[in-house]
N, C-alpha and C. Protein backbone atom coordinates (compact mmCIF):
# COMPACT_ATOMS: atom_id res chain seq x y z
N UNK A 1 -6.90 21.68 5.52
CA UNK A 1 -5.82 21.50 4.59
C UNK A 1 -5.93 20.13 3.92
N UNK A 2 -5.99 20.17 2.83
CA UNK A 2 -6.03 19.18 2.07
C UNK A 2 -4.95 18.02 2.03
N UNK A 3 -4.33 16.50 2.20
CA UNK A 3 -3.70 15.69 2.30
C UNK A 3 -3.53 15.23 1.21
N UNK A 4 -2.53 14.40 0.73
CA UNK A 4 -1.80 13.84 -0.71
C UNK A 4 -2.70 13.71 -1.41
N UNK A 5 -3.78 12.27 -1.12
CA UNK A 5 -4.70 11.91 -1.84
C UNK A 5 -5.64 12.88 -2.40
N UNK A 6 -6.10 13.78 -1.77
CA UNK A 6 -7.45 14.82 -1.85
C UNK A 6 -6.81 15.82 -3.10
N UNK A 7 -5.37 16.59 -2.68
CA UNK A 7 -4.54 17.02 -3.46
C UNK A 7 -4.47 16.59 -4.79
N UNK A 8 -4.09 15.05 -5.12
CA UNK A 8 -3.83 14.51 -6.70
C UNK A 8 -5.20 14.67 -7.51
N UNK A 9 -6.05 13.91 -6.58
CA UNK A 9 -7.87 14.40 -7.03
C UNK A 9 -7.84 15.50 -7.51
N UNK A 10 -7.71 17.01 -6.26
CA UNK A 10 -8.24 18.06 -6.88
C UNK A 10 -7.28 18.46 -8.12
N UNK A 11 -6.01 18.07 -8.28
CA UNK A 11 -5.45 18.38 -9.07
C UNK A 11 -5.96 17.89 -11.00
N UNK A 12 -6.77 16.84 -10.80
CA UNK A 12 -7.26 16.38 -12.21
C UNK A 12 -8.83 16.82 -12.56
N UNK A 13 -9.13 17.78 -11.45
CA UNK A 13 -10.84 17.14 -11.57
C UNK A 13 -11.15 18.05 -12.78
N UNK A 14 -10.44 19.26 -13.47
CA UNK A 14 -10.68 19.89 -14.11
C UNK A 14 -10.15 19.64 -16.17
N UNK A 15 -8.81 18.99 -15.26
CA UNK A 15 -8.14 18.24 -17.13
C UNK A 15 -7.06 17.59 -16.83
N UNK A 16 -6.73 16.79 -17.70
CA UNK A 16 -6.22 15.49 -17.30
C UNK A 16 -4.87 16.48 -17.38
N UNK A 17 -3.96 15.63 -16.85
CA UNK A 17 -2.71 16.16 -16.13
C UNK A 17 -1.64 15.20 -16.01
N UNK A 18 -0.30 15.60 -16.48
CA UNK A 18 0.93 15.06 -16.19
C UNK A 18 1.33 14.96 -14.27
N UNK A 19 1.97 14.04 -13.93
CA UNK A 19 2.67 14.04 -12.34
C UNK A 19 4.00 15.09 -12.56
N UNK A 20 4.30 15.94 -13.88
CA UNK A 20 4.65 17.18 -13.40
C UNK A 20 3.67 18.28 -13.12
N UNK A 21 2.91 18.11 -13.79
CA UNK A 21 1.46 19.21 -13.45
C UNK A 21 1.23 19.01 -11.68
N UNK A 22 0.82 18.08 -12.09
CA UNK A 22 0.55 17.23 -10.34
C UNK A 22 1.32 17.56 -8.85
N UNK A 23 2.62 17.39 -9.14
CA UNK A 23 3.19 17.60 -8.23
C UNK A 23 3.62 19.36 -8.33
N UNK A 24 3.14 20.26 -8.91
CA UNK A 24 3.56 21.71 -9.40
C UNK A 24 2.37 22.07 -8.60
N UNK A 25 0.94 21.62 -8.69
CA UNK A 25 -0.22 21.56 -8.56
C UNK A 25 0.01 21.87 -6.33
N UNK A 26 0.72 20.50 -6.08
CA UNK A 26 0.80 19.96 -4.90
C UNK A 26 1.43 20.72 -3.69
N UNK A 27 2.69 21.67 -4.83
CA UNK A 27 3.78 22.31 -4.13
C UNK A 27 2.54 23.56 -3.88
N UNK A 28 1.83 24.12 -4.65
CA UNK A 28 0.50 25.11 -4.39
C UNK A 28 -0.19 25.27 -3.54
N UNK A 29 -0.71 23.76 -3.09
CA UNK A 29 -1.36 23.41 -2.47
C UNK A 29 -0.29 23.62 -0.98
N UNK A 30 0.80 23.56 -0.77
CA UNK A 30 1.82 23.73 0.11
C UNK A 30 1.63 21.62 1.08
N UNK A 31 1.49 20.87 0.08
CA UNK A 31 1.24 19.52 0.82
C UNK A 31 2.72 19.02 0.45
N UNK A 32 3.07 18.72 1.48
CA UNK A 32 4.50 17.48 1.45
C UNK A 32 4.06 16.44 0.57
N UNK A 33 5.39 16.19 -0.23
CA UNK A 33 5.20 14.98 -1.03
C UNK A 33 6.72 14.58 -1.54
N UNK A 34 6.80 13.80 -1.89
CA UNK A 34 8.00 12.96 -2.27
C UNK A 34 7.40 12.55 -3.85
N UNK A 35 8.64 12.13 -4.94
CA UNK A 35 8.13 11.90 -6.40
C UNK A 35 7.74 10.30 -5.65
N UNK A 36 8.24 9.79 -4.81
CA UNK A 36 7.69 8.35 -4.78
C UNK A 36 6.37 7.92 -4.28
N UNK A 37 6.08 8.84 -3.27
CA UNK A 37 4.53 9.20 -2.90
C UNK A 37 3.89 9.49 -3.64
N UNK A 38 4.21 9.88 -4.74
CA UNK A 38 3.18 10.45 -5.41
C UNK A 38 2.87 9.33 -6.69
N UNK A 39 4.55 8.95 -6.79
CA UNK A 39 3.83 7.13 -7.82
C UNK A 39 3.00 6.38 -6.83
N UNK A 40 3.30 6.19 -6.04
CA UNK A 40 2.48 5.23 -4.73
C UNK A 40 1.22 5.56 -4.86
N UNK A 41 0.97 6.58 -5.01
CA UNK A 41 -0.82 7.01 -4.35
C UNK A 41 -1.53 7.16 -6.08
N UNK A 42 -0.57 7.44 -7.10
CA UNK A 42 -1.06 6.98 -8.57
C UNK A 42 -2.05 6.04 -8.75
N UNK A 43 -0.15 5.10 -8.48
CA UNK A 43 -0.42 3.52 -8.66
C UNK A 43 -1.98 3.01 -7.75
N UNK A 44 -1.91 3.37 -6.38
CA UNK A 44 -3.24 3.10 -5.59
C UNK A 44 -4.46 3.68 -6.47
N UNK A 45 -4.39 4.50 -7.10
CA UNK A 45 -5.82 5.42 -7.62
C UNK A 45 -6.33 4.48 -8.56
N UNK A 46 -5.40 4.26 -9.86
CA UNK A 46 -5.29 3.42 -10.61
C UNK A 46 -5.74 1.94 -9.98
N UNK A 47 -5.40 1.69 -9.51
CA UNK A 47 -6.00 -0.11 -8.93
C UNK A 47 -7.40 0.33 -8.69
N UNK A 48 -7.77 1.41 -8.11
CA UNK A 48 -9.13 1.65 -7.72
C UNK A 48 -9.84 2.44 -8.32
N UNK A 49 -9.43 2.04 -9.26
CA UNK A 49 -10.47 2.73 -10.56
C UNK A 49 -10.91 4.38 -10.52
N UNK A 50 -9.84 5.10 -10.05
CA UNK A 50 -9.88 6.10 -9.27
C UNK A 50 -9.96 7.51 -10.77
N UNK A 51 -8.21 6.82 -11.19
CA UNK A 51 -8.11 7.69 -12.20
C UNK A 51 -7.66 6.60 -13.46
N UNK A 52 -6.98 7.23 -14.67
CA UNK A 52 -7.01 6.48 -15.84
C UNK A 52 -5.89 7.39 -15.98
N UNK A 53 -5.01 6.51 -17.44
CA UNK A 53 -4.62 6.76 -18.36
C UNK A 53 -5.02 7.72 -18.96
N UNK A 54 -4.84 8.55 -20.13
CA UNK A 54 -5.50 9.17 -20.91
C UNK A 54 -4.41 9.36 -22.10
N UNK A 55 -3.02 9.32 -21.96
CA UNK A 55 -2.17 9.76 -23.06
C UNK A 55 -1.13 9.61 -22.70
N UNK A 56 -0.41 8.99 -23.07
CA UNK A 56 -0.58 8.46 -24.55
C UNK A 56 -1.37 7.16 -25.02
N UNK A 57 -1.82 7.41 -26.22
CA UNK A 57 -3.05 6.30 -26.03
C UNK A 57 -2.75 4.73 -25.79
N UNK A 58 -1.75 4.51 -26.24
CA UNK A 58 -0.74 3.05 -25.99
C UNK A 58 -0.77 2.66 -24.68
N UNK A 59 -0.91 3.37 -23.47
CA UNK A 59 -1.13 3.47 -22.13
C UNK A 59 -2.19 3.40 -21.65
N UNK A 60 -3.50 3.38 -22.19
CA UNK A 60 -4.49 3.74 -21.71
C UNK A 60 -4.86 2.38 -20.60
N UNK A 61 -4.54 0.87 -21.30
CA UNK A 61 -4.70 -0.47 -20.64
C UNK A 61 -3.78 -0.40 -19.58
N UNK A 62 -2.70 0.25 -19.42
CA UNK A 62 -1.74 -0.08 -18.46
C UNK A 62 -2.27 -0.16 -16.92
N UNK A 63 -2.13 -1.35 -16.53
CA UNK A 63 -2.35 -1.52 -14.96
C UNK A 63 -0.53 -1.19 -14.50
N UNK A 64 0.34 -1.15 -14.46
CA UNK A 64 1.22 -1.15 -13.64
C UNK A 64 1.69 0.57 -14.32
N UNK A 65 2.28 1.22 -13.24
CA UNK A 65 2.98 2.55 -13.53
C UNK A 65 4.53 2.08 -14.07
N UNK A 66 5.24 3.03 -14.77
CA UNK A 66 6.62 2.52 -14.89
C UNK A 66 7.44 3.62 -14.59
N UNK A 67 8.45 3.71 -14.03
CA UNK A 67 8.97 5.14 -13.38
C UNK A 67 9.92 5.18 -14.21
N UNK A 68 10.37 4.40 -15.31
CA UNK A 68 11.02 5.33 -16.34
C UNK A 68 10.30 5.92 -17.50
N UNK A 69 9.12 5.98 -17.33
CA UNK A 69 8.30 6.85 -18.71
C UNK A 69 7.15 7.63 -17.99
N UNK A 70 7.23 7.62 -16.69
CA UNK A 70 6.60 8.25 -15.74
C UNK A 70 5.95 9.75 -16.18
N UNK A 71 6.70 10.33 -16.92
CA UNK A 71 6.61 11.66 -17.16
C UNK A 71 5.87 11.69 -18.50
N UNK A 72 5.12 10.81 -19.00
CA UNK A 72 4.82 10.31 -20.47
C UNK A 72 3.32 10.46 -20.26
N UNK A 73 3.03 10.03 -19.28
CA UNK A 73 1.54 9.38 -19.11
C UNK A 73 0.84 10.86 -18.61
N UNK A 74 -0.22 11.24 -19.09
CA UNK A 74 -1.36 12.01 -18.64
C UNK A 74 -2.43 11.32 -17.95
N UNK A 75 -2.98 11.63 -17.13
CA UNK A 75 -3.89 11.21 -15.74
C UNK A 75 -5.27 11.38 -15.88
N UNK A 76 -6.06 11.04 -15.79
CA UNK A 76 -7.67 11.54 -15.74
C UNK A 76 -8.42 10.95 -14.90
N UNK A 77 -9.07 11.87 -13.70
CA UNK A 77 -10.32 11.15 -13.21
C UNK A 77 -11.42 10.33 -14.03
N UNK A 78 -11.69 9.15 -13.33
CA UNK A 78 -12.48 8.34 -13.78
C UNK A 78 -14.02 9.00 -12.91
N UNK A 79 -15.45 8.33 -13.44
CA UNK A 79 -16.38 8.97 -12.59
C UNK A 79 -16.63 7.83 -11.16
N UNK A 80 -15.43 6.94 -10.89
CA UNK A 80 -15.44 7.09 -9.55
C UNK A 80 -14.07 7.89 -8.42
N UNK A 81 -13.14 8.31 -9.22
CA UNK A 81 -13.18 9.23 -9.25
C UNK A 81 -13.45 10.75 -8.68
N UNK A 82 -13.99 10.84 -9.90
CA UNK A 82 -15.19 11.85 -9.40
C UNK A 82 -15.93 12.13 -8.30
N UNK A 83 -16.49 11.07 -7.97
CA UNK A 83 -17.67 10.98 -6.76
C UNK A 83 -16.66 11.17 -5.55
N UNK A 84 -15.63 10.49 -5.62
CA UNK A 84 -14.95 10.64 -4.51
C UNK A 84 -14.38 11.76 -4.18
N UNK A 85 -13.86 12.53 -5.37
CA UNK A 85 -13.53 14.08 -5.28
C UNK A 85 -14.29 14.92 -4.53
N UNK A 86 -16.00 14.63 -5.16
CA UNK A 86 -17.04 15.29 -4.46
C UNK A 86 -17.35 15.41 -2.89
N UNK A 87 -16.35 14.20 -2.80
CA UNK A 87 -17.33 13.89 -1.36
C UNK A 87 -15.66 14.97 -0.51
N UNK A 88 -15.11 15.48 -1.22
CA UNK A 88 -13.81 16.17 -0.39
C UNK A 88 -13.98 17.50 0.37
């Protein structure tokens, strides 16, 4: 069974994706999650060059998440990323 992190991964590896996609994605997956867990482990992906921005394009530089436009931002694996997906 797949865990939060592995979950948000598999959830982008195919097209970039809203954290409503994400967490719709998650409830599928049948993995516990909280909306704050799921900014938490974002925000972590993001520091680690995990995933990106993708849209809106004004966002793309953003290092910090903001949980009032939360629902704004589309997600994309980066190709590290990627590799890490692979290795799931």
């Amino acid at each position: 069974m797949l865990e939060l992190r592995e979950g948000i991964l598999d959830a982008l590896v195919d097209d970039d994706e809203s954290i409503v996609q994400i967490e719709e994605y998650l409830t599928y997956l049948k993995i516990d999650f909280s909306r704050t867990s799921v900014l938490e482990l974002l925000q972590q992906l993001l520091d680690e060059n995990k995933i990106k921005i993708e849209y809106p394009p004004e966002f793309k530089t953003l290092k910090k998440l903001n949980i009032s436009n939360l629902e704004e931002y589309w997600f994309e694996l980066t190709q590290e990323g990627h590799k890490e997906w692979g290795k799931i």
